[in-house]
N, C-alpha and C. Protein backbone atom coordinates (compact mmCIF):
# COMPACT_ATOMS: atom_id res chain seq x y z
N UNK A 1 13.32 -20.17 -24.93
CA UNK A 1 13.42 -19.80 -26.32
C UNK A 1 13.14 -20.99 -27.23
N UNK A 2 13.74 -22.09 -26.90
CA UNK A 2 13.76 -23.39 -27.65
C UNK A 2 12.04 -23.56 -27.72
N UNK A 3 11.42 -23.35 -27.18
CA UNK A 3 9.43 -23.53 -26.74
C UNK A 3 8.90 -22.46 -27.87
N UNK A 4 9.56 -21.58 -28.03
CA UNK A 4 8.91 -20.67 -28.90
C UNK A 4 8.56 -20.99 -30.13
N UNK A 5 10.18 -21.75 -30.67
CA UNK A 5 9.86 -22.12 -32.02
C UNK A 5 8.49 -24.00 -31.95
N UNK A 6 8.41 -24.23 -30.70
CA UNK A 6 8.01 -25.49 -30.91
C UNK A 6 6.30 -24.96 -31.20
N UNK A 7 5.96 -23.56 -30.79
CA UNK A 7 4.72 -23.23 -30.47
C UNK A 7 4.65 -22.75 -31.74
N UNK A 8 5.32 -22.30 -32.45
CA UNK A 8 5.20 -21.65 -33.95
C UNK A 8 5.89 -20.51 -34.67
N UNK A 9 6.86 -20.25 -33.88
CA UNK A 9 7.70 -18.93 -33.84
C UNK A 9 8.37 -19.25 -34.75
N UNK A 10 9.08 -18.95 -35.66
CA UNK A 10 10.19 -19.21 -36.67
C UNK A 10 11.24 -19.04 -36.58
N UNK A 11 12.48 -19.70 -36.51
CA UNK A 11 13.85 -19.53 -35.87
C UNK A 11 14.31 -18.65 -36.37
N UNK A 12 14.44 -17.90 -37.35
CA UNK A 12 15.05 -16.52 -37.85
C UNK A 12 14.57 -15.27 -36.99
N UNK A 13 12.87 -15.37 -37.12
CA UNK A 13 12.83 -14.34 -36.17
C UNK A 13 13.50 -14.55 -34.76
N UNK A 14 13.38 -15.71 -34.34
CA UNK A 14 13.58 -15.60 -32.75
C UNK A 14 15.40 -15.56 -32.46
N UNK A 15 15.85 -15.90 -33.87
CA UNK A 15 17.24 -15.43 -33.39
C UNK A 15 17.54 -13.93 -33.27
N UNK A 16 17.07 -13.61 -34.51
CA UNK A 16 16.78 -12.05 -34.71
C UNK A 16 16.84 -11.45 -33.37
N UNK A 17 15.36 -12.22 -32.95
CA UNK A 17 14.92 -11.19 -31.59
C UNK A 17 15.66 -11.13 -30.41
N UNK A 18 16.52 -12.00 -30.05
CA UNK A 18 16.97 -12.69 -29.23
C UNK A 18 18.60 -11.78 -29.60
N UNK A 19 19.36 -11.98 -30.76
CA UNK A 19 20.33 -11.73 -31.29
C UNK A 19 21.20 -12.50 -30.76
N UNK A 20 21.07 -13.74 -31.27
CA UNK A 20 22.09 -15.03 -31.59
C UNK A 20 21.51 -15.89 -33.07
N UNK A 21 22.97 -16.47 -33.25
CA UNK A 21 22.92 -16.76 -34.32
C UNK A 21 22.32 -17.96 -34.68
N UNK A 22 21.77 -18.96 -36.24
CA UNK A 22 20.78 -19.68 -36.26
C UNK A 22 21.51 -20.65 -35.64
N UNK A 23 23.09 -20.62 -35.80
CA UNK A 23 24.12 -21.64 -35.72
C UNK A 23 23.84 -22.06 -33.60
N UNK A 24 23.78 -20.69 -33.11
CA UNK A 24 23.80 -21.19 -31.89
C UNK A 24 22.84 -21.90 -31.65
N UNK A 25 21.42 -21.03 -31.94
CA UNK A 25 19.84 -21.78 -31.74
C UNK A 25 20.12 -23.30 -32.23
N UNK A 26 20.51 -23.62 -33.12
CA UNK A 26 20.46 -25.33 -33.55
C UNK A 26 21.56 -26.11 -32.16
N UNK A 27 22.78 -25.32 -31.77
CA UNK A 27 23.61 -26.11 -30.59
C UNK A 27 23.00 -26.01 -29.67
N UNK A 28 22.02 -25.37 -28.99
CA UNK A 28 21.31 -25.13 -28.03
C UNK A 28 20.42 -26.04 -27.63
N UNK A 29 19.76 -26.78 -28.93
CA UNK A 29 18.72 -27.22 -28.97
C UNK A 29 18.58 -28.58 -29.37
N UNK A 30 20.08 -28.89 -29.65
CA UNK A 30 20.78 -30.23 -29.76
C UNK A 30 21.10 -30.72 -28.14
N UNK A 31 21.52 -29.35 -27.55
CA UNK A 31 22.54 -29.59 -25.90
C UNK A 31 21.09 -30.03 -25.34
N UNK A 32 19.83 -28.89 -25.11
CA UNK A 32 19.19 -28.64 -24.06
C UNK A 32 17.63 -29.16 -24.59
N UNK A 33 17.26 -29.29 -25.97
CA UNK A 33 16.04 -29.72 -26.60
C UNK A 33 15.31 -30.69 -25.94
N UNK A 34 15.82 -31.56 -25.29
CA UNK A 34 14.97 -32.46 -24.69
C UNK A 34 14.75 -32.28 -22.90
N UNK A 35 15.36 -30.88 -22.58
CA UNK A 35 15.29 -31.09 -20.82
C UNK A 35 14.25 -30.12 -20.60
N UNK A 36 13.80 -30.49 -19.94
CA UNK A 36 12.76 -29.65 -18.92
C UNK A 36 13.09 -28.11 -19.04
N UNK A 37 12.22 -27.16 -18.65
CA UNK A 37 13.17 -25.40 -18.30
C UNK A 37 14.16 -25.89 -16.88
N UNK A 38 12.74 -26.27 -15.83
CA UNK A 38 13.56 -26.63 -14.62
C UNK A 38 15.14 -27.65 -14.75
N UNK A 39 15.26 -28.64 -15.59
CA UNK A 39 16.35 -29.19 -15.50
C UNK A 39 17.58 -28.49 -16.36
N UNK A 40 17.19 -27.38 -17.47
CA UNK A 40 18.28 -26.93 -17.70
C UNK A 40 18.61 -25.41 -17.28
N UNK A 41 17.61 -24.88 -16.65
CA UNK A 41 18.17 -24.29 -15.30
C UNK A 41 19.23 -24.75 -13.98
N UNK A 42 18.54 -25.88 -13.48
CA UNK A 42 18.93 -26.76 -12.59
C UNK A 42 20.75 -26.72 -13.17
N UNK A 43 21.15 -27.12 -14.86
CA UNK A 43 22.48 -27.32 -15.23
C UNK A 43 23.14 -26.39 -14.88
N UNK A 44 22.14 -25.51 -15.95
CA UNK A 44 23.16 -24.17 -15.56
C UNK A 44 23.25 -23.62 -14.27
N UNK A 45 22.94 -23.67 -13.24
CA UNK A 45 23.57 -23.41 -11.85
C UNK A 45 24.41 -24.33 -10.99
N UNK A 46 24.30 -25.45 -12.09
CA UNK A 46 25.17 -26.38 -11.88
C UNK A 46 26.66 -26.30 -12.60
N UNK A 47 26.57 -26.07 -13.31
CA UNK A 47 27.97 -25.53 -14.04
C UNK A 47 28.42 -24.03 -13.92
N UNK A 48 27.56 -23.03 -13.07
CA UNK A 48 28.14 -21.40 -12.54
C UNK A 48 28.97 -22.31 -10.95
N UNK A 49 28.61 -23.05 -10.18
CA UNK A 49 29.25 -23.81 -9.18
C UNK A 49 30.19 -24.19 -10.01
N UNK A 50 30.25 -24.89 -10.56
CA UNK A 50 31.40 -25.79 -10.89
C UNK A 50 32.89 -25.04 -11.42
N UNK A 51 31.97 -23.73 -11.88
CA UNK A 51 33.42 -22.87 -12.61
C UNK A 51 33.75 -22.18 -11.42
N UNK A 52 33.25 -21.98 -10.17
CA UNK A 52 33.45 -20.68 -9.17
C UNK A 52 34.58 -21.90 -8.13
N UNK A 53 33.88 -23.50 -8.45
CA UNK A 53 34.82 -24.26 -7.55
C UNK A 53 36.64 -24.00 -7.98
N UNK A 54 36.28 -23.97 -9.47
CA UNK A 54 37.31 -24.33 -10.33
C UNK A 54 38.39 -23.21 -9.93
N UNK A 55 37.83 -22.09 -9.88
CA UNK A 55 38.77 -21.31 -9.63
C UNK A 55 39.07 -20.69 -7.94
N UNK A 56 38.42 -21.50 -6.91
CA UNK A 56 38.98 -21.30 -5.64
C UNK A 56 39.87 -22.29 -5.67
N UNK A 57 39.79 -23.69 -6.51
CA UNK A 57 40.82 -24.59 -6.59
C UNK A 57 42.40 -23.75 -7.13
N UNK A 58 42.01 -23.11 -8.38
CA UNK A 58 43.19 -22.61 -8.87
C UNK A 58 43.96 -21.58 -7.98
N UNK A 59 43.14 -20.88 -6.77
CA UNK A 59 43.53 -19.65 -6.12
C UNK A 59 44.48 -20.38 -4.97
N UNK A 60 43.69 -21.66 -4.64
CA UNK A 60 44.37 -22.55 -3.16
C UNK A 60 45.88 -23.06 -3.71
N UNK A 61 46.05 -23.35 -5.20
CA UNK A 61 47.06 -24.04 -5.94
C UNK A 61 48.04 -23.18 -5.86
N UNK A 62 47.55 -21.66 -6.15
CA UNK A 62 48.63 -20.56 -6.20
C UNK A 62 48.83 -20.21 -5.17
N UNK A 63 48.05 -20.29 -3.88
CA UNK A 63 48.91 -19.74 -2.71
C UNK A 63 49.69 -21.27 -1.61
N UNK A 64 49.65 -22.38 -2.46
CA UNK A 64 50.50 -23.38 -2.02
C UNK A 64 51.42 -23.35 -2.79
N UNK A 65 51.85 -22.95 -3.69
CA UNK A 65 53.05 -22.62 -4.80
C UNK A 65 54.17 -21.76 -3.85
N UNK A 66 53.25 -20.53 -3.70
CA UNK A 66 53.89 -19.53 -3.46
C UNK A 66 54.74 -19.95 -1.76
N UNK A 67 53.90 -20.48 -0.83
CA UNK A 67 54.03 -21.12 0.19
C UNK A 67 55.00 -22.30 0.20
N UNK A 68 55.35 -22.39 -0.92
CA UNK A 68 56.55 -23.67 -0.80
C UNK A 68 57.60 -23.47 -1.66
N UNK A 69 57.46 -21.92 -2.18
CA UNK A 69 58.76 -21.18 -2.93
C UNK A 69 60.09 -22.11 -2.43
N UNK A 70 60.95 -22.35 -2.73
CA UNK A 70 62.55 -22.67 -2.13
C UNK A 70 63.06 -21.16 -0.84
N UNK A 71 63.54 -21.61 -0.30
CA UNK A 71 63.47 -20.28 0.98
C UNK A 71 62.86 -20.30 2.29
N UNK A 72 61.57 -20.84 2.16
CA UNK A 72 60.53 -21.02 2.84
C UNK A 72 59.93 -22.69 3.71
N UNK A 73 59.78 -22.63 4.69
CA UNK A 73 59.51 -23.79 4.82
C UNK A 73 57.73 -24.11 4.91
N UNK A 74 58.24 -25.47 4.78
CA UNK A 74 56.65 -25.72 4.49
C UNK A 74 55.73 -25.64 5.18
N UNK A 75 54.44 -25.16 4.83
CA UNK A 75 53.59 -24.48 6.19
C UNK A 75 53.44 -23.61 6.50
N UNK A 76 54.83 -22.32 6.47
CA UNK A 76 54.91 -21.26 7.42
C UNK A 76 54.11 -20.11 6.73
N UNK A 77 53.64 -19.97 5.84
CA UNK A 77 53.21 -19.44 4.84
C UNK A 77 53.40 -17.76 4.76
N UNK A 78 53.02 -16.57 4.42
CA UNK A 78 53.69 -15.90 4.52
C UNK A 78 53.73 -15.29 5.88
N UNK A 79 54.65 -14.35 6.03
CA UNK A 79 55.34 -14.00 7.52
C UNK A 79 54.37 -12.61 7.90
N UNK A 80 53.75 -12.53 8.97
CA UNK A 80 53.20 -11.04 9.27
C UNK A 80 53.96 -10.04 10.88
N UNK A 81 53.68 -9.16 10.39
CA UNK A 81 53.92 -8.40 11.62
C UNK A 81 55.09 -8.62 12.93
């Protein structure tokens, strides 16, 4: 999108077309204006990892919580069958 306006497109329309605002197109293009497509592709699948790590971290946190309740000893984690 950021290429469009460099080729001649006018940022109103292309927010228009697009439907985001001029406010985003200018943060966009402050963040990503100078990278490659490939390198800010490359980010953004770099930061969909980073949030999917984030939250197997938060899932491992909650089932070591739960695993070291008072009651329970450490390790045994929950009881089956």
């Amino acid at each position: 999108m950021l290429r469009e306006v460099d080729s001649g497109k006018r940022i109103r329309e292309l927010c228009q077309g697009e439907n985001i605002s001029e406010a985003t197109y200018h943060r966009w293009r402050k963040q990503f204006g100078l990278m490659e497509v490939n390198e800010a592709k490359r980010m953004k699948d770099l930061e969909c990892e980073n949030r999917e790590s984030l939250l197997k971290h938060r899932e491992l946190e909650a089932v070591c919580e739960k695993s070291c309740e008072p009651g329970h000893a450490p390790g045994s984690g929950p009881q089956t069958g």
